[in-house]
Protein backbone atom coordinates (compact mmCIF):
# COMPACT_ATOMS: atom_id res chain seq x y z
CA UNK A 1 -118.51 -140.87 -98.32
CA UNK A 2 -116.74 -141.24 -95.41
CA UNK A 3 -114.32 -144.16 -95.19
CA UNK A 4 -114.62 -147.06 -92.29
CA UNK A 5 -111.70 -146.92 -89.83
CA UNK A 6 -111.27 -151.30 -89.49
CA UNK A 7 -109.57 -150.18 -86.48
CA UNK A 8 -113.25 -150.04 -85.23
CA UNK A 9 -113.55 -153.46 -85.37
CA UNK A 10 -113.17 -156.79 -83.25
CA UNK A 11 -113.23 -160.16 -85.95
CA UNK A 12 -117.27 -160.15 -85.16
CA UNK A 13 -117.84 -156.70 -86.22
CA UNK A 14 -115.15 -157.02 -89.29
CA UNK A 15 -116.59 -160.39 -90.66
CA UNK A 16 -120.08 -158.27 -90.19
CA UNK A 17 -118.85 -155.30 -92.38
CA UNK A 18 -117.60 -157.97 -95.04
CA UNK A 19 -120.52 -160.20 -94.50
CA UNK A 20 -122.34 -157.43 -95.96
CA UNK A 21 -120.24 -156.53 -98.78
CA UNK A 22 -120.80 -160.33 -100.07
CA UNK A 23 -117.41 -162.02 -98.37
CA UNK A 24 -116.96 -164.74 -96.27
CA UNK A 25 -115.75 -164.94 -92.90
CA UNK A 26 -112.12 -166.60 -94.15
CA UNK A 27 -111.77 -163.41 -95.88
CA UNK A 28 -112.59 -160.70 -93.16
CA UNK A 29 -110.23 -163.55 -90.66
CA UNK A 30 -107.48 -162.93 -93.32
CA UNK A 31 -107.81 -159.07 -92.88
CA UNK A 32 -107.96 -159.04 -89.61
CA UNK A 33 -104.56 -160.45 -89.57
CA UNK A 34 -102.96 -158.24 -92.25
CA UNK A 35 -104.16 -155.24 -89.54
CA UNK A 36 -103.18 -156.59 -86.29
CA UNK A 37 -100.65 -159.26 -86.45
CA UNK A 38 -98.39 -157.73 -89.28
CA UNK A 39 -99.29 -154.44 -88.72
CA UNK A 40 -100.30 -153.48 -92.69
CA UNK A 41 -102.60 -150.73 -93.12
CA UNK A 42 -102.00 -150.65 -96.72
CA UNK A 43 -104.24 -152.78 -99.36
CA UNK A 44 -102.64 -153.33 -101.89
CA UNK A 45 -100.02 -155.24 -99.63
CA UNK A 46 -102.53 -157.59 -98.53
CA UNK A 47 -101.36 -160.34 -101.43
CA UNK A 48 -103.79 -163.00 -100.48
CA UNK A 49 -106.68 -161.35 -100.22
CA UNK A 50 -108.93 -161.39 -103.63
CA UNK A 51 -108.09 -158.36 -105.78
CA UNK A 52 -112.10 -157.63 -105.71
CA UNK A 53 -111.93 -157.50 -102.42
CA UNK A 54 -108.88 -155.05 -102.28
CA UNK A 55 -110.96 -152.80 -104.44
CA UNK A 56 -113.67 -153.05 -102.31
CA UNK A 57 -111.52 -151.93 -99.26
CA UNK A 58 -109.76 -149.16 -100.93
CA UNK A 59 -113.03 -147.14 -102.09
CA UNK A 60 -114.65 -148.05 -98.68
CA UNK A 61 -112.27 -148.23 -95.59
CA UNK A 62 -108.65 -147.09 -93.98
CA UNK A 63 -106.54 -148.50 -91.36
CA UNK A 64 -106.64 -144.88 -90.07
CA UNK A 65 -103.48 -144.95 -87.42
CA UNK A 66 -103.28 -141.60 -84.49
CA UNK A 67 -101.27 -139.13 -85.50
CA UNK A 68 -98.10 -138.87 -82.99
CA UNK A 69 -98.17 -135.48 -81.46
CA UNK A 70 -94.32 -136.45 -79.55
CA UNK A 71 -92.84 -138.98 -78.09
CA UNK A 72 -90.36 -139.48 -75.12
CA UNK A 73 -88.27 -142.17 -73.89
CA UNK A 74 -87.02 -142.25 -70.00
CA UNK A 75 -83.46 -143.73 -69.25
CA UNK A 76 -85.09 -146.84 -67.67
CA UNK A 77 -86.70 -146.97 -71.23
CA UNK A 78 -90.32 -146.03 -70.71
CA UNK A 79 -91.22 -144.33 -73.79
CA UNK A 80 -94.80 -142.58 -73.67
CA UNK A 81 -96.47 -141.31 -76.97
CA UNK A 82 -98.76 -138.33 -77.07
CA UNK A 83 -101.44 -139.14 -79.59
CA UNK A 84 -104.16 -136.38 -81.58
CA UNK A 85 -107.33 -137.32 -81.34
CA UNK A 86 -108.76 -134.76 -82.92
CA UNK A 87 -110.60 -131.62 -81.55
CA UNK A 88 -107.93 -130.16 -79.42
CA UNK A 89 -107.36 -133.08 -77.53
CA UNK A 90 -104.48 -135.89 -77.15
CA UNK A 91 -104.22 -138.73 -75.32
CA UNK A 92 -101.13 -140.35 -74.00
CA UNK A 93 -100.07 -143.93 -74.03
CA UNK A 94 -97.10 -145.53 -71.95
CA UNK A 95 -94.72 -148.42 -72.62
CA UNK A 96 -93.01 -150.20 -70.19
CA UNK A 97 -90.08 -152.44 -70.23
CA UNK A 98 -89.25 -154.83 -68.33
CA UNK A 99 -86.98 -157.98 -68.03
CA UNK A 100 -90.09 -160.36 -68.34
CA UNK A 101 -92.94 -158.64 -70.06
CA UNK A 102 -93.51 -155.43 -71.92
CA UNK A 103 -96.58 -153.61 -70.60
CA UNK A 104 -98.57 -150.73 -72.68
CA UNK A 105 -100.81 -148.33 -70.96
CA UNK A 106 -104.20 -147.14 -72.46
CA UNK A 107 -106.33 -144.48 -72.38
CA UNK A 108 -110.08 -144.76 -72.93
CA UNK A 109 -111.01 -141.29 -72.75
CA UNK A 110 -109.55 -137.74 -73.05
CA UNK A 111 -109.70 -136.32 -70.25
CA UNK A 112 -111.43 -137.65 -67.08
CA UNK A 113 -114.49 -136.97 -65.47
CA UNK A 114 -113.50 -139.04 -62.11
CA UNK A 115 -111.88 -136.29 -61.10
CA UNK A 116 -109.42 -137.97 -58.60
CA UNK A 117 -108.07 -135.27 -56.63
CA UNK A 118 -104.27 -136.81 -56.76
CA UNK A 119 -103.80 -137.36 -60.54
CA UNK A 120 -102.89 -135.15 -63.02
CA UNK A 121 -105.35 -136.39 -65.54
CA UNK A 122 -108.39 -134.81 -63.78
CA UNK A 123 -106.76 -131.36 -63.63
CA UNK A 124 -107.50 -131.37 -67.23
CA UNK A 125 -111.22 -132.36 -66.94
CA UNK A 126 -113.20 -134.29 -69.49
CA UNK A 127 -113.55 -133.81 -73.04
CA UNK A 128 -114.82 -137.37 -74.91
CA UNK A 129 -115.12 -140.89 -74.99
CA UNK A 130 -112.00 -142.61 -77.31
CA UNK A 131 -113.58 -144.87 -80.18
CA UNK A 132 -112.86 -148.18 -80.23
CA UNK A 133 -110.55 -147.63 -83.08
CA UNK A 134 -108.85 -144.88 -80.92
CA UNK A 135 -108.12 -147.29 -78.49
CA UNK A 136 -106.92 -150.02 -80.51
CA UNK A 137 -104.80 -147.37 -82.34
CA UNK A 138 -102.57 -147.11 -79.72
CA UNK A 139 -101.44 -150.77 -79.31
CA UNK A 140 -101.54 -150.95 -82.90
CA UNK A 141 -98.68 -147.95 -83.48
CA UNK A 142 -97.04 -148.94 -80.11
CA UNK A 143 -96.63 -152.92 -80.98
CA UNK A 144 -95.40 -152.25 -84.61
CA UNK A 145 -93.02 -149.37 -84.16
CA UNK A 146 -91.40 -151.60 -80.79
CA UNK A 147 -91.30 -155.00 -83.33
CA UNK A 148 -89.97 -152.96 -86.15
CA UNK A 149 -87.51 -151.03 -83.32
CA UNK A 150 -86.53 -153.81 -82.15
CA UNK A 151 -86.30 -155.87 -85.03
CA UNK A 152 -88.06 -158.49 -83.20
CA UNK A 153 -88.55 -161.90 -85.22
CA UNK A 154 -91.97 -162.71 -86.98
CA UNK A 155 -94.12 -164.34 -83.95
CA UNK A 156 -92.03 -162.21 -81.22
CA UNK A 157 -94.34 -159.78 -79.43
CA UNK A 158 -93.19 -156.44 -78.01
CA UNK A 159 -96.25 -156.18 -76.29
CA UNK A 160 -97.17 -159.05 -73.36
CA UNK A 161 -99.56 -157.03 -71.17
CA UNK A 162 -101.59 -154.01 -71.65
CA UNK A 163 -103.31 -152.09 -68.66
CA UNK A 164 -106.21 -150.10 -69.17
CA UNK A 165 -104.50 -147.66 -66.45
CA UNK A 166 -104.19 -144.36 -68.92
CA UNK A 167 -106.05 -141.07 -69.40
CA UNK A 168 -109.72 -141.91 -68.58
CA UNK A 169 -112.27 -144.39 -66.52
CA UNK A 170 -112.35 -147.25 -68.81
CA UNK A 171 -115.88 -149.12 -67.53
CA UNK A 172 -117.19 -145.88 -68.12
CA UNK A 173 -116.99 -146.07 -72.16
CA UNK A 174 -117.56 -149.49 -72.22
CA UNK A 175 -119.51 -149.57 -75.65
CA UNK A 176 -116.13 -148.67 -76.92
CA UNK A 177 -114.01 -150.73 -74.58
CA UNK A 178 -115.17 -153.63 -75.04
CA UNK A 179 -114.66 -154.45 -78.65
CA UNK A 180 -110.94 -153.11 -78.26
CA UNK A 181 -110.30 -155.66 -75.77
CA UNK A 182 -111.39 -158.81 -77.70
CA UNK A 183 -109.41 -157.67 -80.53
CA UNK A 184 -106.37 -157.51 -78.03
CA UNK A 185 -107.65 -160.87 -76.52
CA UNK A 186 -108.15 -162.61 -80.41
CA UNK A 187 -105.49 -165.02 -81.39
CA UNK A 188 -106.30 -163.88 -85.04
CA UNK A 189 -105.26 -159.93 -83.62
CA UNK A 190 -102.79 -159.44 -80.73
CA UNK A 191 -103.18 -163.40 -79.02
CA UNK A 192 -103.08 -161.63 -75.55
CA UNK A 193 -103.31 -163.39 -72.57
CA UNK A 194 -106.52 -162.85 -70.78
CA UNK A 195 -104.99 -163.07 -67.70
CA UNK A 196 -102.15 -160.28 -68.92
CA UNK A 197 -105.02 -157.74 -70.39
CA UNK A 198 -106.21 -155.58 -67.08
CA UNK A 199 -108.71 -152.97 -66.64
CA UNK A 200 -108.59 -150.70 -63.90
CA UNK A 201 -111.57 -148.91 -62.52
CA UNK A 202 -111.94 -146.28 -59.97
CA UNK A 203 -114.99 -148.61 -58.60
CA UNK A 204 -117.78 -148.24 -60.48
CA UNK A 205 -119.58 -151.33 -59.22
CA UNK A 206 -122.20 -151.77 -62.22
CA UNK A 207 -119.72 -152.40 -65.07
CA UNK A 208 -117.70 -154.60 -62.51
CA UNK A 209 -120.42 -157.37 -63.22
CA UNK A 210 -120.82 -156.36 -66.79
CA UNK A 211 -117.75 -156.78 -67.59
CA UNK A 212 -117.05 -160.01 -65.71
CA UNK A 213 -120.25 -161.40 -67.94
CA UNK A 214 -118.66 -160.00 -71.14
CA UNK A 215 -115.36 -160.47 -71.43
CA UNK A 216 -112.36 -162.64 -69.74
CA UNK A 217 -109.58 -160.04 -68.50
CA UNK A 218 -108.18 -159.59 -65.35
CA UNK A 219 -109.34 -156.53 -63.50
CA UNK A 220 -107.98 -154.01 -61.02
CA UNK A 221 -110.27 -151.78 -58.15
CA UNK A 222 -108.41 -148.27 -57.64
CA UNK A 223 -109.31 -148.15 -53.73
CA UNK A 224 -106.73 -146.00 -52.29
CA UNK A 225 -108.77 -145.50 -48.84
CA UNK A 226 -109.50 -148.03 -46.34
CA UNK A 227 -113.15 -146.07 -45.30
CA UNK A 228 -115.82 -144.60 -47.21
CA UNK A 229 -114.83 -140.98 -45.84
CA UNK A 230 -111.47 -140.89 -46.65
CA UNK A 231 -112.22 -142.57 -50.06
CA UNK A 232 -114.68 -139.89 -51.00
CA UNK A 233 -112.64 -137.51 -50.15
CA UNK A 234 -109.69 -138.43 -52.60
CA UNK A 235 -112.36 -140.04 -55.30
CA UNK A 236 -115.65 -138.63 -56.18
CA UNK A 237 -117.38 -142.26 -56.60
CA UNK A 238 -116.75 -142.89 -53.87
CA UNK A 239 -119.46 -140.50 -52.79
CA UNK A 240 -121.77 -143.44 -55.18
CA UNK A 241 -120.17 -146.53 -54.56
CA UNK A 242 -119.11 -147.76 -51.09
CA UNK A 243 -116.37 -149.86 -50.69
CA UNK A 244 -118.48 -153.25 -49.48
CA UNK A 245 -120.45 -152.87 -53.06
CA UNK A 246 -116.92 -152.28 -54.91
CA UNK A 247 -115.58 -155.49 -53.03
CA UNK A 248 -118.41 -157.79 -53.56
CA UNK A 249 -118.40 -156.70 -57.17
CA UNK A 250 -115.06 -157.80 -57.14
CA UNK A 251 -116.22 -161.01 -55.37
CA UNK A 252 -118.35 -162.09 -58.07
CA UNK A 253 -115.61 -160.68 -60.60
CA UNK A 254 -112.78 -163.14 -58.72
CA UNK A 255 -115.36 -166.35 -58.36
CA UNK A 256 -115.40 -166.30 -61.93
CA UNK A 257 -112.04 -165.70 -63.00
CA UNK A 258 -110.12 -168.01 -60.60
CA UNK A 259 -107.85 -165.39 -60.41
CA UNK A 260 -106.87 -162.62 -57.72
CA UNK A 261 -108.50 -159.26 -58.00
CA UNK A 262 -105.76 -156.60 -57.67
CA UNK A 263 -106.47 -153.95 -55.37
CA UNK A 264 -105.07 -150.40 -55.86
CA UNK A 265 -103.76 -148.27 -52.98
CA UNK A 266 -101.70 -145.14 -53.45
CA UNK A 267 -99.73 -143.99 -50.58
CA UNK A 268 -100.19 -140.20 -49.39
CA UNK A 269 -98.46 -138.71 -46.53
CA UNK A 270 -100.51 -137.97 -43.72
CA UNK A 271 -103.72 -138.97 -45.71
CA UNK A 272 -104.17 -142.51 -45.57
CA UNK A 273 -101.02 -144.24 -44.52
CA UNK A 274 -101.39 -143.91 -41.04
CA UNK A 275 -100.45 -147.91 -38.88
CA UNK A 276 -104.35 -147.53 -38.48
CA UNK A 277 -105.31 -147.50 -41.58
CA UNK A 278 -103.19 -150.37 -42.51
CA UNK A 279 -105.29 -152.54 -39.93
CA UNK A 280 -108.56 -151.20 -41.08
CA UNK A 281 -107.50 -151.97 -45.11
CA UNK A 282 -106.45 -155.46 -43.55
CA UNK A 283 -110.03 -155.81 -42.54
CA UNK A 284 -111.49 -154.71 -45.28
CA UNK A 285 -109.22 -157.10 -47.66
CA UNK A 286 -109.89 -159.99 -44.74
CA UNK A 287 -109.73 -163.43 -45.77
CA UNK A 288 -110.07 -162.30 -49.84
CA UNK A 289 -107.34 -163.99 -51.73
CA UNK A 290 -107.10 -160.46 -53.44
CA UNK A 291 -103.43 -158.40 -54.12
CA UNK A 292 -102.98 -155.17 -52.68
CA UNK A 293 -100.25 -153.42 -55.22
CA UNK A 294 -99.07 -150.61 -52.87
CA UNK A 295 -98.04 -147.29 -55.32
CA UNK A 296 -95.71 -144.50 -54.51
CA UNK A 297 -97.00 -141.10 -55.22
CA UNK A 298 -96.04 -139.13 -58.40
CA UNK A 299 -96.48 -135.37 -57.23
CA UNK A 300 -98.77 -133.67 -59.91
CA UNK A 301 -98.54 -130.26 -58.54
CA UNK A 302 -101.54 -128.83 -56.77
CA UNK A 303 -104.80 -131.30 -56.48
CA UNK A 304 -108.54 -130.07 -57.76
CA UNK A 305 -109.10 -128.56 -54.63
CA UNK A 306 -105.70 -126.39 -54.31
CA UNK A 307 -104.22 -129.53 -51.81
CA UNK A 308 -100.68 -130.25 -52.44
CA UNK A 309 -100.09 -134.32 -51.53
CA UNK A 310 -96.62 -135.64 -50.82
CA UNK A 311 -95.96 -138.96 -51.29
CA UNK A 312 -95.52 -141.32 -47.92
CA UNK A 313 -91.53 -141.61 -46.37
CA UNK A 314 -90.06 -145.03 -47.09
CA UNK A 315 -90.57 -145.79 -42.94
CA UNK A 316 -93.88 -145.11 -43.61
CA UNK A 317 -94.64 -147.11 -46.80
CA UNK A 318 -92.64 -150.22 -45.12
CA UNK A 319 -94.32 -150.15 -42.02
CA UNK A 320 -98.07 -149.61 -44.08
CA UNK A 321 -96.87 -152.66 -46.32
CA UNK A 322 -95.61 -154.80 -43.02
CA UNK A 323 -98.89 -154.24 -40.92
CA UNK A 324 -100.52 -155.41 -44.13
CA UNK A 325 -98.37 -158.51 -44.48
CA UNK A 326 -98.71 -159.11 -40.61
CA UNK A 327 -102.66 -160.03 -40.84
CA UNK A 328 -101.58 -161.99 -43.76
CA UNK A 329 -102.89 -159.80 -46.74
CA UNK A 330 -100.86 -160.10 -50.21
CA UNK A 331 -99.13 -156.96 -50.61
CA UNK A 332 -96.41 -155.54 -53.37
CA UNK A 333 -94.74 -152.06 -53.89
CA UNK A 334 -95.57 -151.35 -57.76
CA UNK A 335 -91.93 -149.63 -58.83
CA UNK A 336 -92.79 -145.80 -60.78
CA UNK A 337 -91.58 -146.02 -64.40
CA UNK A 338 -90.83 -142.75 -66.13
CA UNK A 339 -91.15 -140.35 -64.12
CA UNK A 340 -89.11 -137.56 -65.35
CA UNK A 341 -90.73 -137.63 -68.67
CA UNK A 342 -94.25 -137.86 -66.54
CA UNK A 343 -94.97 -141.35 -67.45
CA UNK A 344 -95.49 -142.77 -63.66
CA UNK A 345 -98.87 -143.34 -62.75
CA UNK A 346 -101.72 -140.58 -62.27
CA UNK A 347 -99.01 -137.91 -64.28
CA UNK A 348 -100.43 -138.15 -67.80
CA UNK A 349 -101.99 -135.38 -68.82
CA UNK A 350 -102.00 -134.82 -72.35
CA UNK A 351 -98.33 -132.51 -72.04
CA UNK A 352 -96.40 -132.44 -75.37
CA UNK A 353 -92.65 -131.90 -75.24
């Protein structure tokens, strides 16, 4: 018999499991806690729970961690892991300092099947869907190896944000998504702030509302082109989903938050950072009260399509971000972390070393 990984579970789905193994919801609670907020993956170290109940787990389940491929720490101290997940593939996972928060990027999937032409993770194609447990895994090592690291007081988080911004299209495993991110959200698990849990989507309309109806994170729309044409040329849904249907997606999605949608632009030299472009993405953004975070280019090497991209000069990027600020859109440079260990943003790609 195969054992249950209670990685696979949000407090719901864990008080289910026990539910049906005759124990109470205080019980499956206290579990849940041993897992997430101490980071115990071992039983018999779970002193308050019943010793019928430890039996029960240890003939039944695991706390079944990823095993850690490599890891690799930048001198601004990014550190990204490279996680098996089985198969032949590996997923890699992000953390980034900073003075104010520490942020952990996720993957949802190995692979991609967006197929961006500018990021590294579609050169490598898509293999599978990450479980929920496979996604949990990774805050789960990263939090509790940074506490322990750090030797961080009981209480004291490493982890303040986490961005759905890894390897993958996250609304497009939702099934699996979604319990991962009320565990992260729980204050029984990680006590996250919803507004400080995003997911980041290439624009796949649909799952915009879905997810605004399911669950209370803050959410981020990977545009990157000001017009349909250009878009579809440097994302493949955006052949599916034009940008008006991405942005009132994002209207309903921002109605019911309260907060600002972020919008996503990378910068690519002689591709879509042109003084025009600015003025037609300050259109498109118009009155919104949305953010436009404004990234630099990571090369990757040669696109899908043979195309080598370079990222935008600094005149260029200042006078993109000034023509924004002039028609009073909200606009911030996000700063690339990691980049010589290919940490920075669209550079994972499941590389040991």
């Amino acid at each position: 018999m195969s054992l249950a990984n209670l990685l696979d579970f949000d407090l719901d789905g864990l008080a289910a499991w026990c539910a049906a193994r005759g124990e109470q919801r205080f019980r499956a609670t206290q579990l849940f806690r041993w897992i997430h907020q101490r980071g115990v993956a071992d039983f018999a170290a779970m002193t308050d729970l019943a010793r019928s109940l430890r039996d029960k787990l240890a003939a039944e389940a695991e706390v079944r961690a990823l095993p850690v491929v490599s890891e690799q720490a930048s001198a601004d101290g990014t550190v990204k892991w490279l996680f098996d997940v089985g198969g032949g593939n590996a997923v890699e996972t992000v953390f980034i300092p900073e003075a104010d928060r520490g942020t952990l990027c996720v993957s949802s999937q190995a692979g991609c099947a967006v197929g961006c032409s500018f990021c590294s993770t579609g050169h490598q194609g898509f293999s599978r869907n990450l479980t929920t447990a496979e996604i949990t895994a990774q805050l789960w090592h990263a939090e509790h190896t940074l506490r322990r690291r750090l030797q961080l007081a009981d209480g004291d988080r490493a982890i303040t944000n986490v961005v759905m911004m890894g390897m993958g299209e996250p609304l497009q495993n939702y099934a699996a998504l979604l319990p991962a991110l009320r565990t992260m959200l729980d204050d029984h698990g990680y006590g996250l702030s919803r507004r400080r849990v995003t997911v980041s989507t290439s624009g796949v309309g649909p799952m915009i509302d879905r997810l605004r109806e399911d669950c209370p994170v803050a959410l981020a729309v990977s545009l990157h082109a000001p017009d349909d044409a250009t878009r579809a040329r440097l994302l493949p849904p955006g052949r599916r989903f034009a940008i008006a249907d991405i942005l009132a997606a994002a209207d309903r999605f921002q109605a019911s938050r309260g907060r600002p949608v972020t919008i996503q632009y990378c910068l690519l030299k002689g591709v879509n950072d042109a003084p025009e472009q600015a003025r037609q993405l300050a259109d498109v953004v118009g009155a919104r009260r949305m953010h436009v975070n404004l990234l630099r280019y990571n090369p990757t090497g040669l696109s899908l399509r043979g195309l080598a991209y370079e990222p935008s000069s600094d005149a260029a990027s200042e006078a993109f971000a000034a023509g924004l600020r002039s028609r009073g859109v909200v606009v911030h440079f996000r700063r690339s972390r990691g980049p010589e260990i290919d940490a920075a943003c669209g550079q994972l790609r499941r590389r040991a070393g």
